[in-house]
Protein backbone atom coordinates (compact mmCIF):
# COMPACT_ATOMS: atom_id res chain seq x y z
CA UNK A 1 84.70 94.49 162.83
CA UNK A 2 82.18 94.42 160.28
CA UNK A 3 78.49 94.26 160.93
CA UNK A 4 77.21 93.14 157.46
CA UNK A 5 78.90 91.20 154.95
CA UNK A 6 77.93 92.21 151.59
CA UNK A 7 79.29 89.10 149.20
CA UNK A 8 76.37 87.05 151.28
CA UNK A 9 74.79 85.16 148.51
CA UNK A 10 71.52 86.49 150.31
CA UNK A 11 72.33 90.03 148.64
CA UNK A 12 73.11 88.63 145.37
CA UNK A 13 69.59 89.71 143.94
CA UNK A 14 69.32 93.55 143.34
CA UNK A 15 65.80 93.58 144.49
CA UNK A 16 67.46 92.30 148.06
CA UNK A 17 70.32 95.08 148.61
CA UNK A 18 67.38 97.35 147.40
CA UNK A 19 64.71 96.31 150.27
CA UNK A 20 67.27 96.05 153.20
CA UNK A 21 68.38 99.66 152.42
CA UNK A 22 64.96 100.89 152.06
CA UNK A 23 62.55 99.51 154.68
CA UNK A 24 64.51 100.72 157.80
CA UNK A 25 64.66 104.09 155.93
CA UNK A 26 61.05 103.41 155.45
CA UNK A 27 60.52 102.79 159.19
CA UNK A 28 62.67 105.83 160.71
CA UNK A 29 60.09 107.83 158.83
CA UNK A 30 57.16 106.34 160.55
CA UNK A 31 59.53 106.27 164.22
CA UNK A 32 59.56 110.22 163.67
CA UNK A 33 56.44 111.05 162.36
CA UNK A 34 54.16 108.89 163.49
CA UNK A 35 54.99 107.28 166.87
CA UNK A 36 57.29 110.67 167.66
CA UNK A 37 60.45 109.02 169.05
CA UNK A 38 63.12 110.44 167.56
CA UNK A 39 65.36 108.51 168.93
CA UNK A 40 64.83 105.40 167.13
CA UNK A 41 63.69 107.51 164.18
CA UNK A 42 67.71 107.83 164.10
CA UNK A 43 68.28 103.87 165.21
CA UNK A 44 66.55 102.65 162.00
CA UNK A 45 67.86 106.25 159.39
CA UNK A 46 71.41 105.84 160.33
CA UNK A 47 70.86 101.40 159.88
CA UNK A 48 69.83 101.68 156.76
CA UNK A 49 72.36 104.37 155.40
CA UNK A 50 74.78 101.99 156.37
CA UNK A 51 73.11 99.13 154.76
CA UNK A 52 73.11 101.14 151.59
CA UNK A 53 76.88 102.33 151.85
CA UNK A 54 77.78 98.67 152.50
CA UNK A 55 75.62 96.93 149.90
CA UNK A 56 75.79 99.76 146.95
CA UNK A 57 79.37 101.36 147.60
CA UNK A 58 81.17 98.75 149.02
CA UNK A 59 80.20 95.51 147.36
CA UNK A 60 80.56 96.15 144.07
CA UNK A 61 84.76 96.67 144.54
CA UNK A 62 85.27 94.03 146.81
CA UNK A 63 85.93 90.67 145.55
CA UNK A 64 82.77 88.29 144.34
CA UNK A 65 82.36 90.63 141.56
CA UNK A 66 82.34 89.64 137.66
CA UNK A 67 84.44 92.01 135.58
């Protein structure tokens, strides 16, 4: 089962794949250092590393791409 589909035309923009990678990365930082829950601080690191492998890994040898 896959949780995100990375030929969406919604990540067809760089600066798109870019923000959904970085923000939850963003926010696990302020889950551990500022609101100390750890926890979630892992939710939101381990969401967007998988955003990122999906959307900067993945897409680019699936099909949708222009060679």
């Amino acid at each position: 089962m896959q949780l995100l589909d990375p030929h969406h035309p919604m990540f067809e923009r760089p600066v798109s794949r870019l923000l959904c990678t970085i923000l939850p990365i963003l926010w696990s930082g302020l889950e551990f250092f500022v609101f100390q829950a750890p926890l979630w601080g892992f939710a939101f690191l381990a969401a967007g590393l998988y955003i990122g492998y999906m959307l900067f890994i993945i897409r680019p040898k699936g099909p949708g791409t222009k060679n």
